[in-house]
N, C-alpha and C. Protein backbone atom coordinates (compact mmCIF):
# COMPACT_ATOMS: atom_id res chain seq x y z
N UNK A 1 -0.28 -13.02 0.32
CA UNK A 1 1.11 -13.19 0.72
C UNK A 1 1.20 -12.96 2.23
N UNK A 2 1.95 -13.32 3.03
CA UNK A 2 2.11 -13.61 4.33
C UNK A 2 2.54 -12.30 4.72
N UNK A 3 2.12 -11.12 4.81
CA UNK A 3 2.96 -9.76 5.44
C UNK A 3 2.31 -10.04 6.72
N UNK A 4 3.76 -9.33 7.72
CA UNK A 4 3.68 -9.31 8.97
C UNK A 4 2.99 -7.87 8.90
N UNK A 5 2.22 -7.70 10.49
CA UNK A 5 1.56 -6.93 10.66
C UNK A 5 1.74 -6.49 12.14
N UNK A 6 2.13 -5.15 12.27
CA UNK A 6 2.96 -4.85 13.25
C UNK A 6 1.36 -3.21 13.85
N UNK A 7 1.36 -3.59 14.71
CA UNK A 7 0.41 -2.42 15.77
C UNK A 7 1.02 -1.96 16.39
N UNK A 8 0.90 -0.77 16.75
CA UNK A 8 1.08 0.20 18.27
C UNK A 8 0.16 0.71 18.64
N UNK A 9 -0.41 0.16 20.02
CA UNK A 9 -1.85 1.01 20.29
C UNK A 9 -1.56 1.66 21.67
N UNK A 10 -0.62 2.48 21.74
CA UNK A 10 -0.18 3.51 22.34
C UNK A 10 -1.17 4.31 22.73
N UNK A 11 -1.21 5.48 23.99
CA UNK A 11 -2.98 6.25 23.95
C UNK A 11 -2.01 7.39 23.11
N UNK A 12 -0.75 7.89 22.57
CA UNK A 12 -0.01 9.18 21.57
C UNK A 12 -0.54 8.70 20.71
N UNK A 13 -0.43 7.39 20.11
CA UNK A 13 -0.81 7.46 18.65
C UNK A 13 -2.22 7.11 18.09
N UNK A 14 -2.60 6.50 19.14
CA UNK A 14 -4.91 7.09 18.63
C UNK A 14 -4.91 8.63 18.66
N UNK A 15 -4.01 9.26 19.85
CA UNK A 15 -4.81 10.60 19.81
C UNK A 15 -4.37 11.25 18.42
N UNK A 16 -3.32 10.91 17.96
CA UNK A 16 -2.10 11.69 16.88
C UNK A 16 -2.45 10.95 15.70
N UNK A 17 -3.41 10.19 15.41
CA UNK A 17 -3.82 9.32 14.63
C UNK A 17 -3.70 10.02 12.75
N UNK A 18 -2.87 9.73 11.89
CA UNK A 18 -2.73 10.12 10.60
C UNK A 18 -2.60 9.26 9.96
N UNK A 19 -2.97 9.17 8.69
CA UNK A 19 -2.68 8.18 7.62
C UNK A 19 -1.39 8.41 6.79
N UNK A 20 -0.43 8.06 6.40
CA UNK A 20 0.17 8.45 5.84
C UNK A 20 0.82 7.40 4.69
N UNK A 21 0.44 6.19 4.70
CA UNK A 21 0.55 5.02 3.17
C UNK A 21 2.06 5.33 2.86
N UNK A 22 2.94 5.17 3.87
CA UNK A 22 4.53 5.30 2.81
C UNK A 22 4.92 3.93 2.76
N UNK A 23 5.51 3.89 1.53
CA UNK A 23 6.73 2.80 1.17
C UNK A 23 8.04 2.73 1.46
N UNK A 24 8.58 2.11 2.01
CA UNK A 24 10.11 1.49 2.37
C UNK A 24 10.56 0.20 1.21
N UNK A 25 10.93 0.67 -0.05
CA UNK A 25 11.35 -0.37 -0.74
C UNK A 25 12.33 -0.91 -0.23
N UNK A 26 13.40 -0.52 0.66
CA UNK A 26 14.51 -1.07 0.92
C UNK A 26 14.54 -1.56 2.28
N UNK A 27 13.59 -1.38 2.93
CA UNK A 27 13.35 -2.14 3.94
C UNK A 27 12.48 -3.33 3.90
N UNK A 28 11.70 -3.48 2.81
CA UNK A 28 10.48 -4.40 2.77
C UNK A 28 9.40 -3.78 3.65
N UNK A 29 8.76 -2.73 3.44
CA UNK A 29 8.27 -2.35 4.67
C UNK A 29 6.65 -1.54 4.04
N UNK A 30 5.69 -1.16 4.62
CA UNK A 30 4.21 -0.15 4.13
C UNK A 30 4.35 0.53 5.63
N UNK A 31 4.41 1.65 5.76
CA UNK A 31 3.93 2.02 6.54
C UNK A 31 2.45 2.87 6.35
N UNK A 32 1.22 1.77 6.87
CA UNK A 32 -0.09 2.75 6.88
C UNK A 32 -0.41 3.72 7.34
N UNK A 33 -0.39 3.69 8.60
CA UNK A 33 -0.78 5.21 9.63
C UNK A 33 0.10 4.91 10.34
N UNK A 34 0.12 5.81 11.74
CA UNK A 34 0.69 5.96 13.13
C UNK A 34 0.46 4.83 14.00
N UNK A 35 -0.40 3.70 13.71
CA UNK A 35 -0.43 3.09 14.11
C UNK A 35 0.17 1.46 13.60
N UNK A 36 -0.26 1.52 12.31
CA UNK A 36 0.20 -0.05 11.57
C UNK A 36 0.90 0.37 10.29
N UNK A 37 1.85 -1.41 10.94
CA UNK A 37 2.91 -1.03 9.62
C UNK A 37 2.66 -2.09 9.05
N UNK A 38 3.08 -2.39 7.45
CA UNK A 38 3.30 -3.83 7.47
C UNK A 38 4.38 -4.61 7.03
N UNK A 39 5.27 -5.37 7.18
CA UNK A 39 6.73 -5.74 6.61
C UNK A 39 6.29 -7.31 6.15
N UNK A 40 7.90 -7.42 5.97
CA UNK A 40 7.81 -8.71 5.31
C UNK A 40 7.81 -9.00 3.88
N UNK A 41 7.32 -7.73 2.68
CA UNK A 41 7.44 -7.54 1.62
C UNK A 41 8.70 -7.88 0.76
N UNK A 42 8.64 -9.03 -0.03
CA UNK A 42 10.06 -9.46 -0.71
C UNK A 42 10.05 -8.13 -2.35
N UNK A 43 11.39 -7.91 -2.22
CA UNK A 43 11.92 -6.96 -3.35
C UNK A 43 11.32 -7.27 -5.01
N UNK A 44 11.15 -8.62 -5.34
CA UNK A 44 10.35 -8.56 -6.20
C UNK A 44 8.96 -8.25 -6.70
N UNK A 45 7.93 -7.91 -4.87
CA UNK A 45 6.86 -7.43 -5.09
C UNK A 45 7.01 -5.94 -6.09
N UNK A 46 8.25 -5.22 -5.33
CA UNK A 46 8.07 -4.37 -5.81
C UNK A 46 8.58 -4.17 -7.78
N UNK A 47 9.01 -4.79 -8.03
CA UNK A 47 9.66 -5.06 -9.48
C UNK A 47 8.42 -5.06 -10.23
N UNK A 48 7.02 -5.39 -10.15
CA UNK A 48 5.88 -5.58 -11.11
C UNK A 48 5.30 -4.33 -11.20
N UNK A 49 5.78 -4.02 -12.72
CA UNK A 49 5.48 -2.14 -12.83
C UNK A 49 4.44 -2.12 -13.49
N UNK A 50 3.19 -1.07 -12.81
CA UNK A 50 2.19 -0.66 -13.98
C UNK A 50 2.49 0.83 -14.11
N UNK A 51 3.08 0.58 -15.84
CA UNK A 51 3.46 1.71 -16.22
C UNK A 51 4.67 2.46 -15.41
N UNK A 52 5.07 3.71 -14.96
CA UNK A 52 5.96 4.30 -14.33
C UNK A 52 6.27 3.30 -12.38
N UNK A 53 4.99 2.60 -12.31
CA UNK A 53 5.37 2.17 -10.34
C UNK A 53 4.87 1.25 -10.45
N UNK A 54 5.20 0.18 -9.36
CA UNK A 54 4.89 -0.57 -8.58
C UNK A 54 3.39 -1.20 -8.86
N UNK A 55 2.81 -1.96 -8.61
CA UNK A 55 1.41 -2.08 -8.18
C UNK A 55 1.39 -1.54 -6.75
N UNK A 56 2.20 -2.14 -6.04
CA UNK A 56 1.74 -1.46 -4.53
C UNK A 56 1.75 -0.10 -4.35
N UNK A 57 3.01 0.59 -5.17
CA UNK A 57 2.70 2.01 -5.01
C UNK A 57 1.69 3.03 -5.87
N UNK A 58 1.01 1.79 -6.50
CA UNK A 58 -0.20 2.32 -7.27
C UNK A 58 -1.20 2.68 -6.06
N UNK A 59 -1.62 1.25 -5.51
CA UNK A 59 -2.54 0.74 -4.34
C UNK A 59 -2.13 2.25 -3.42
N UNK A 60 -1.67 2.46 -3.00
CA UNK A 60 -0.66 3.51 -1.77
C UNK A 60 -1.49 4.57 -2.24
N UNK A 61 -0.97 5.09 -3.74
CA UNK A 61 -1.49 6.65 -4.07
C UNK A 61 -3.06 6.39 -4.03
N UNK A 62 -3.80 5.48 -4.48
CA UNK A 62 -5.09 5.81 -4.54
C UNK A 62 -5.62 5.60 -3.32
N UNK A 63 -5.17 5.25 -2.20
CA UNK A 63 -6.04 5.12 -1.41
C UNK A 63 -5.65 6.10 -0.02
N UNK A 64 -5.06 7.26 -0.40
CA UNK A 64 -4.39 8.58 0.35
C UNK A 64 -5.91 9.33 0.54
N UNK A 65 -5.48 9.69 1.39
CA UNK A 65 -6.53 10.94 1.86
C UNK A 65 -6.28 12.23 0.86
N UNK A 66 -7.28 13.07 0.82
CA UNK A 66 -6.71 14.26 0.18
C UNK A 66 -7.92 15.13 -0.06
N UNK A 67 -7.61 16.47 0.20
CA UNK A 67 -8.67 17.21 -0.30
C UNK A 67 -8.92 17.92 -1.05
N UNK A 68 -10.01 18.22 -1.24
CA UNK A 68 -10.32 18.82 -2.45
C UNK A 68 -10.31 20.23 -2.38
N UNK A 69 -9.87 21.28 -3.52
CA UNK A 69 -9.60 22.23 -3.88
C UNK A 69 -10.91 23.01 -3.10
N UNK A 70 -12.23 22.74 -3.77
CA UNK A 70 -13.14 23.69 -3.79
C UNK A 70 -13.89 23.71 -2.19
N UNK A 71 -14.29 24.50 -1.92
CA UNK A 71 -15.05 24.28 -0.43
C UNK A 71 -15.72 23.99 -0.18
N UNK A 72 -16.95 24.08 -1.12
CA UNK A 72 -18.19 23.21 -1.31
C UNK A 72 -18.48 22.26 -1.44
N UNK A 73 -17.50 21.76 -2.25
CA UNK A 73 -17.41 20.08 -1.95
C UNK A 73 -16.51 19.37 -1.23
N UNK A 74 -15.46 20.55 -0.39
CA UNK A 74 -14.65 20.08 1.00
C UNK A 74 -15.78 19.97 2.11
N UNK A 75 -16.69 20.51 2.07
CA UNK A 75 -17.42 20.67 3.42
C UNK A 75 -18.22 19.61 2.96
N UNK A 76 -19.02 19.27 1.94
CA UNK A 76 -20.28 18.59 2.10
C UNK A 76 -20.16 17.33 1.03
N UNK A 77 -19.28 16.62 0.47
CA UNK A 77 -18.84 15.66 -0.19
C UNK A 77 -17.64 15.19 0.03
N UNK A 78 -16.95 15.46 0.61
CA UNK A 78 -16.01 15.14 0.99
C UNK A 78 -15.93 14.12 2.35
N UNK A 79 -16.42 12.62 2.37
CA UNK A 79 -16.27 12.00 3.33
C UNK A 79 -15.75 11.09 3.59
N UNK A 80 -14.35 10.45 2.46
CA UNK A 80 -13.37 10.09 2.78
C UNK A 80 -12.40 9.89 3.47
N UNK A 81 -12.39 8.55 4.40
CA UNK A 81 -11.27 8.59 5.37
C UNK A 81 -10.55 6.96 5.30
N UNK A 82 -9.09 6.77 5.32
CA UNK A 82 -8.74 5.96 5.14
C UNK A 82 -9.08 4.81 6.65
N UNK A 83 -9.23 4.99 7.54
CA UNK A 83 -9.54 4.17 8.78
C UNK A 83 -10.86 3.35 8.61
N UNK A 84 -11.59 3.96 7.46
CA UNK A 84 -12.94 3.31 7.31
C UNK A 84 -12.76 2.13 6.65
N UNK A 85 -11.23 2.11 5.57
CA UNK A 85 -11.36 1.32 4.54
C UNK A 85 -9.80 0.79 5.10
N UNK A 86 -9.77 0.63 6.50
CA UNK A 86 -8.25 0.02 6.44
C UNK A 86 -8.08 -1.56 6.04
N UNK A 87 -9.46 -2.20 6.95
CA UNK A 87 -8.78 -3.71 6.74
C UNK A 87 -8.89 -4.13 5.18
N UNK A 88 -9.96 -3.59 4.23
CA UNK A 88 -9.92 -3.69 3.10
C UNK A 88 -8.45 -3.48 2.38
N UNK A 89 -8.21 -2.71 2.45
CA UNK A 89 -6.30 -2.22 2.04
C UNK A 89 -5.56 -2.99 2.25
N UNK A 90 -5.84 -3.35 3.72
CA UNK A 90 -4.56 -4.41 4.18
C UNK A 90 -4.65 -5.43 3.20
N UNK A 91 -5.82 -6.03 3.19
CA UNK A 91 -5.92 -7.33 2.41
C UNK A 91 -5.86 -7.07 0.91
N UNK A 92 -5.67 -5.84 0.38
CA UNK A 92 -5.72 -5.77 -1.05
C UNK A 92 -4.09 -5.77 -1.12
N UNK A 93 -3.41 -4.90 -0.13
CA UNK A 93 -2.16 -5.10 -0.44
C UNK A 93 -1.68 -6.53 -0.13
N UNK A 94 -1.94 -7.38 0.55
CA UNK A 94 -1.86 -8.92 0.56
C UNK A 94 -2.11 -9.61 -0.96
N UNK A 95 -2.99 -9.20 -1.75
CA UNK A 95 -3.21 -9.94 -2.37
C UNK A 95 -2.60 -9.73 -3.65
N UNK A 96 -2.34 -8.34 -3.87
CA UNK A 96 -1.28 -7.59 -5.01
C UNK A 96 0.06 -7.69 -4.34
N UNK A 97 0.31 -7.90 -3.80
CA UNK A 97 1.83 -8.46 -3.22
C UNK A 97 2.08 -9.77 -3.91
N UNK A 98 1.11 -10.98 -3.42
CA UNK A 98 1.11 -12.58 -4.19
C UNK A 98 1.15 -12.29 -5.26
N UNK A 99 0.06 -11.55 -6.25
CA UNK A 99 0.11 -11.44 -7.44
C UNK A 99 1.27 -10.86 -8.18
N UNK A 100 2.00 -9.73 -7.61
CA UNK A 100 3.42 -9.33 -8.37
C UNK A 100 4.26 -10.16 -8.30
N UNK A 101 4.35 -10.68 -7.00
CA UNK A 101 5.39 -11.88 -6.96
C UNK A 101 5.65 -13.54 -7.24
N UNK A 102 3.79 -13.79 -8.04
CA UNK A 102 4.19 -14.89 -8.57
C UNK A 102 4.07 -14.59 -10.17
N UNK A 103 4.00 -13.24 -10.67
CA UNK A 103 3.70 -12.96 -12.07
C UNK A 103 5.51 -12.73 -11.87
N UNK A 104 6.36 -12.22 -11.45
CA UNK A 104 7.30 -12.12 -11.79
C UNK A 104 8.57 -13.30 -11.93
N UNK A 105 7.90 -14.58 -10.76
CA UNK A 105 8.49 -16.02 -10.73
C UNK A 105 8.09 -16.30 -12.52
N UNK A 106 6.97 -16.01 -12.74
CA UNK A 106 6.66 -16.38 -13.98
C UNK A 106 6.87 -15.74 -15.45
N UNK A 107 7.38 -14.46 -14.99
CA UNK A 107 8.45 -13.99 -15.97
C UNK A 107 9.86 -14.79 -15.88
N UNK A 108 10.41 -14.69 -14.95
CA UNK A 108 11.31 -15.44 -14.62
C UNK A 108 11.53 -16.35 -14.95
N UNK A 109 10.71 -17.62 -15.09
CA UNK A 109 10.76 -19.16 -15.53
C UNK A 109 10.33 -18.62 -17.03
N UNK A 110 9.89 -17.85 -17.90
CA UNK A 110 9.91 -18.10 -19.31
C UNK A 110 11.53 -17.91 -20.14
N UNK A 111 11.21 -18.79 -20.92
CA UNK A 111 12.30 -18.61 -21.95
C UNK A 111 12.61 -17.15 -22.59
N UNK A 112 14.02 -16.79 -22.78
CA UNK A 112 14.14 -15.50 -23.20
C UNK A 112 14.58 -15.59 -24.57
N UNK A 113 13.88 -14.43 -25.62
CA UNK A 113 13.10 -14.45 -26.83
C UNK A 113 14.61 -14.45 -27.24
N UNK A 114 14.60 -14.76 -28.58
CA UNK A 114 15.65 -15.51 -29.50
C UNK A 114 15.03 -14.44 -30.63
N UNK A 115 16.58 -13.64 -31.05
CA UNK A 115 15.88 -12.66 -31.95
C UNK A 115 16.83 -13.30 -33.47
């Protein structure tokens, strides 16, 4: 799906650099980090629910930073960072965007059940 893709490469926000994956349903909007956002998102992306959310706000939670409880495996397994795996994301949320929004054209165009 065509999301706009909006940068700021400011020298505040490399140095201040955070991930933070929020959603703006009512704006059409992802904000990834401090640096990229992405808009353009039509309201029916968000309508295709797995289970309790979104697909996109599925995509969002799993791909958050976060650490782990124990220290042992904060210090020495723990090497997760979302900047490694950004352009991958971008394009996954591109592509689960198309997909909610032409599965829901296609709810849409079916006939409604006759009880």
């Amino acid at each position: 799906y065509p999301l706009q893709r909006h940068d700021q490469n400011s020298e505040d926000t490399r140095r201040a650099y955070k991930a933070r994956l929020k959603a703006d349903k009512a704006g059409g909007a992802i904000e990834l980090d401090t640096t990229t956002t992405l808009s353009g998102i039509p309201e029916t992306a968000w309508a295709y629910m797995l289970g309790n959310r979104s697909a996109l706000e599925w995509i969002l939670d799993r791909y958050k930073e976060r650490t782990p409880r124990d220290p042992t495996i904060r210090e020495r397994f723990n090497t997760y960072r979302f900047i490694d795996h950004k352009e991958q994301v971008i394009d996954l949320l591109r592509r689960v965007c198309t997909v909610s929004v032409e599965t829901m054209r296609i709810i849409g165009d079916m006939p409604a059940e006759t009880v």
